[in-house]
C-alpha atoms as a PDB file:
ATOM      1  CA  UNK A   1      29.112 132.320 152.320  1.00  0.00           C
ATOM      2  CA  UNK A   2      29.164 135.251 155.441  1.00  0.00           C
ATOM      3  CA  UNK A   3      28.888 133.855 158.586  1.00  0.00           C
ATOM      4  CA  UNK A   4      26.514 136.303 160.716  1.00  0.00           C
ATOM      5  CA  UNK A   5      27.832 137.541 163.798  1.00  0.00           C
ATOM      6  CA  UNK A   6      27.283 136.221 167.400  1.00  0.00           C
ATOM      7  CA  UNK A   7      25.143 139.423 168.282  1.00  0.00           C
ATOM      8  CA  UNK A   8      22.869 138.964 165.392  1.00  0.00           C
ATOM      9  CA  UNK A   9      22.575 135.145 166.196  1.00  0.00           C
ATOM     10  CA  UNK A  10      21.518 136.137 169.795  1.00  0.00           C
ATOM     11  CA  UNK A  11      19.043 138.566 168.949  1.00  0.00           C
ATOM     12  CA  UNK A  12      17.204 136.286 166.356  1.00  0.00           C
ATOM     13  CA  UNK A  13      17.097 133.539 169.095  1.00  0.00           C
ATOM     14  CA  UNK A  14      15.983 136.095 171.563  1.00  0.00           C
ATOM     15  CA  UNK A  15      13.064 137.112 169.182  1.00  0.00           C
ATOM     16  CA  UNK A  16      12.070 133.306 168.526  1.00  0.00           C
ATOM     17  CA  UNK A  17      12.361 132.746 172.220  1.00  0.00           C
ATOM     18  CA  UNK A  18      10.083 135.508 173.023  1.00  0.00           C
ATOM     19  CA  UNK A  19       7.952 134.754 170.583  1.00  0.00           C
ATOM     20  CA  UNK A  20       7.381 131.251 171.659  1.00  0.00           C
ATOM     21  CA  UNK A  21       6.831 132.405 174.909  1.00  0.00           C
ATOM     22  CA  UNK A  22       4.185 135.050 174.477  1.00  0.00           C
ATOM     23  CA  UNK A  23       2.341 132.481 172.249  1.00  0.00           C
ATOM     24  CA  UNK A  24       2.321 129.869 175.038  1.00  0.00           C
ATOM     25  CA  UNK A  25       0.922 132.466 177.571  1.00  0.00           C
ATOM     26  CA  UNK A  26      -1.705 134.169 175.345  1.00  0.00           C
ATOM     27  CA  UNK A  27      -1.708 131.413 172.654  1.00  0.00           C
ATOM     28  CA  UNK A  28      -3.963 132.935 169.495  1.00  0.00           C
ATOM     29  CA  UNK A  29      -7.587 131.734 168.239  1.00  0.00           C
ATOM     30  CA  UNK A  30      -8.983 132.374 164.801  1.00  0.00           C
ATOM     31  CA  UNK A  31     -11.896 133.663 164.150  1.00  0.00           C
ATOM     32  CA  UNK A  32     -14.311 133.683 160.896  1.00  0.00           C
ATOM     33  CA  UNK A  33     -16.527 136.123 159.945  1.00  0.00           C
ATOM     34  CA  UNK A  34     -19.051 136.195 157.100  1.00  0.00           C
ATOM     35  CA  UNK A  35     -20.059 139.685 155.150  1.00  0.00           C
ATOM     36  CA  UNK A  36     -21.549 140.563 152.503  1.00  0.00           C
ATOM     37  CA  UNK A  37     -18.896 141.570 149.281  1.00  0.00           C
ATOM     38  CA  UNK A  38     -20.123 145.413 149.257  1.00  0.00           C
ATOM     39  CA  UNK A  39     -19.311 146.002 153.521  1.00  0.00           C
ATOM     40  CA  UNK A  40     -16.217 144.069 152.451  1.00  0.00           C
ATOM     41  CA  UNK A  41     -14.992 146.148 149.838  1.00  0.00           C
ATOM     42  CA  UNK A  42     -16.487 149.820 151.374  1.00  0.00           C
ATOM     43  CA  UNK A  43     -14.835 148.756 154.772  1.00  0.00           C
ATOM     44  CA  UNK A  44     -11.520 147.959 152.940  1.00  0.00           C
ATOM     45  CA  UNK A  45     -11.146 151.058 151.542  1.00  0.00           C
ATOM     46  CA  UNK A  46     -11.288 153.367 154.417  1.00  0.00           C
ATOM     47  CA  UNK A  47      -9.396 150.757 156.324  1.00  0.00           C
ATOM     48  CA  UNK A  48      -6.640 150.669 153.487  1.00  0.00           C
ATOM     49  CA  UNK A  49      -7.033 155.076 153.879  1.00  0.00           C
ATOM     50  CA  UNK A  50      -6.141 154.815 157.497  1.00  0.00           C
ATOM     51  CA  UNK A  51      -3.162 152.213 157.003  1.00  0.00           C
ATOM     52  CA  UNK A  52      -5.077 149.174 158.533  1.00  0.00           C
ATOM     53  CA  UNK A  53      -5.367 145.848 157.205  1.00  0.00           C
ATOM     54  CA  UNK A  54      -8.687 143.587 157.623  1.00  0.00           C
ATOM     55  CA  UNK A  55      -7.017 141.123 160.229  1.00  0.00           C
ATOM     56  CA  UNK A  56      -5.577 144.313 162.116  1.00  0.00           C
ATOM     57  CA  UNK A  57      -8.781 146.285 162.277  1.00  0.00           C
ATOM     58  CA  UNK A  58     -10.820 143.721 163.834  1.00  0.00           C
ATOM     59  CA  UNK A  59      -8.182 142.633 166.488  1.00  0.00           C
ATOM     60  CA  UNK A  60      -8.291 146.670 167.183  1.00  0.00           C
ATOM     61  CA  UNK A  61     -12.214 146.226 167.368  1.00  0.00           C
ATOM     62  CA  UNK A  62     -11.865 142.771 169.955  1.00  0.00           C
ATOM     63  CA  UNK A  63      -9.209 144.505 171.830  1.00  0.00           C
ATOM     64  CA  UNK A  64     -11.571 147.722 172.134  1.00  0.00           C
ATOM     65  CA  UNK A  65     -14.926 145.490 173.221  1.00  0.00           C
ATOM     66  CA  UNK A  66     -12.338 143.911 176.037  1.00  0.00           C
ATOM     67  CA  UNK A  67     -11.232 147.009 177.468  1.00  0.00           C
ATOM     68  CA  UNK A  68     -14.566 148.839 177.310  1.00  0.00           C
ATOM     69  CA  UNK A  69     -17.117 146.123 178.424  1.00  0.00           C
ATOM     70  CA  UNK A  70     -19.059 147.126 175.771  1.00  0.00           C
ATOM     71  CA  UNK A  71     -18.980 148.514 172.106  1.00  0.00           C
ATOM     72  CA  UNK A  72     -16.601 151.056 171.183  1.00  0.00           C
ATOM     73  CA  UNK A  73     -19.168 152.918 169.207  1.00  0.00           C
ATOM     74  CA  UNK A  74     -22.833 154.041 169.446  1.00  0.00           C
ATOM     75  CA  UNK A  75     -25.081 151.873 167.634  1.00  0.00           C
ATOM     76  CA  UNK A  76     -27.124 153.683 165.214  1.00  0.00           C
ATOM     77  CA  UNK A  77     -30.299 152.620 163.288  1.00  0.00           C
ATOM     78  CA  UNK A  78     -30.847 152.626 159.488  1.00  0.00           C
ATOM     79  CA  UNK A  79     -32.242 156.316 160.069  1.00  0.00           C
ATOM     80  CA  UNK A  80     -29.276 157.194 162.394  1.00  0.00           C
ATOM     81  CA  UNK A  81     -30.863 157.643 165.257  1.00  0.00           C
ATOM     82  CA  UNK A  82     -29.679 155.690 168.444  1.00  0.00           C
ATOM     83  CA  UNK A  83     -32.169 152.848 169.543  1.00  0.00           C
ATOM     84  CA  UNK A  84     -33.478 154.849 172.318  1.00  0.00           C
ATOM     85  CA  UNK A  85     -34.148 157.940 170.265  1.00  0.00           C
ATOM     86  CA  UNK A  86     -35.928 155.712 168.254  1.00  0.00           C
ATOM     87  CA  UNK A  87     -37.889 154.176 170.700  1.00  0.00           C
ATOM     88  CA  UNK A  88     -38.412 157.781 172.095  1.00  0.00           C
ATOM     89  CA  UNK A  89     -40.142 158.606 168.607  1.00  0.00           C
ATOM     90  CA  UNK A  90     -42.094 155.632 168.122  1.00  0.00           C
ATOM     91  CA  UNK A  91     -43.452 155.900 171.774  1.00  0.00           C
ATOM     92  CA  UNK A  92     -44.343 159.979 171.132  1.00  0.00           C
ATOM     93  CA  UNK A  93     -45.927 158.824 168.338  1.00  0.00           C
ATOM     94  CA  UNK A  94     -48.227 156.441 169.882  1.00  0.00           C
ATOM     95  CA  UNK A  95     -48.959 158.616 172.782  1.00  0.00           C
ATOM     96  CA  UNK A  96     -50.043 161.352 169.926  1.00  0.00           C
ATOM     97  CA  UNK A  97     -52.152 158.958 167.838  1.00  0.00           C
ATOM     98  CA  UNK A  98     -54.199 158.182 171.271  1.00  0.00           C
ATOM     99  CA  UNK A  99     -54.648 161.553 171.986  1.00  0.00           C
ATOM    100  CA  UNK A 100     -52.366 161.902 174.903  1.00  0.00           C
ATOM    101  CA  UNK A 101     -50.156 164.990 175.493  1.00  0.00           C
ATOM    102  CA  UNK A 102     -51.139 166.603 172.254  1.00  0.00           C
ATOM    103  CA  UNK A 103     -51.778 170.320 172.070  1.00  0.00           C
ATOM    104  CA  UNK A 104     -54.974 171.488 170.740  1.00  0.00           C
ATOM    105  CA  UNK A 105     -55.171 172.680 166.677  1.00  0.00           C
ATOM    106  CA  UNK A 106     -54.366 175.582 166.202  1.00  0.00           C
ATOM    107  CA  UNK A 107     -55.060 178.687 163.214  1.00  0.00           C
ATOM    108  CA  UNK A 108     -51.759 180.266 162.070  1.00  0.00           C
ATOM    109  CA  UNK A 109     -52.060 183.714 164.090  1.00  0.00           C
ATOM    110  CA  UNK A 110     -52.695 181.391 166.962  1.00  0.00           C
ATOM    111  CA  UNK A 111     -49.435 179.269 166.089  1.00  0.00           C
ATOM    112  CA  UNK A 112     -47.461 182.466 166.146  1.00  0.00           C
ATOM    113  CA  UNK A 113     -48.353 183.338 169.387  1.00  0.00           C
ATOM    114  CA  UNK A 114     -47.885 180.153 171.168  1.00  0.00           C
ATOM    115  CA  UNK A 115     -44.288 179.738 169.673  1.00  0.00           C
ATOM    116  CA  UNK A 116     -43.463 183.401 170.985  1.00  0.00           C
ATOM    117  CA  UNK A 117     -44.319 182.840 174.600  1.00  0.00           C
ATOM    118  CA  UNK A 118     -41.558 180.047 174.247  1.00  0.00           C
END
């Protein structure tokens, strides 16, 4: 049986030490998180395309949320629009249905001319 060397005995201990301290200053939490098997998979395989793991990619995410305040992404709806566009839309589209900042009808020589003074 080889007996290591000193050096590789000190670095080993060195590691552990480090380790132990690092975990005693920022010791680690675990977290569960509940999705649906289809995000699962579909997020898995660009994540496995990039060289990330699961465990990896959402520490990345955590880490992001900490250093940005915030999200490190816009949030888009189902139609990908952001929730203020949406809101923009939905609000036009109220204002329009009570008459309010719409433009008079218009025949299609009429049309023409309005969009060429633009």
């Amino acid at each position: 049986m080889a007996i290591a060397d000193k050096s590789s005995i000190d670095i080993v201990t060195t590691l552990v030490y480090h380790s132990c301290i690092i975990t005693q200053l920022n010791p680690m939490a675990t977290i569960q998180v509940r999705i649906d098997e289809k995000t699962k998979r579909s997020a898995k395989k660009v994540l496995d395309r990039v060289g990330l793991d699961m465990s990896s990619a959402i520490k990345l995410y955590l880490k992001q949320i900490s250093i940005r305040k915030g999200l490190p992404f816009t949030v888009l709806t189902e139609n990908g629009l952001t929730p203020e566009e949406e809101e923009e839309i939905l609000r036009r589209e109220a204002e329009a249905e009570a008459g309010i900042n719409v433009s008079p009808a218009m025949d299609a020589d009429e049309a023409i001319e309005y969009l060429k003074k633009l």
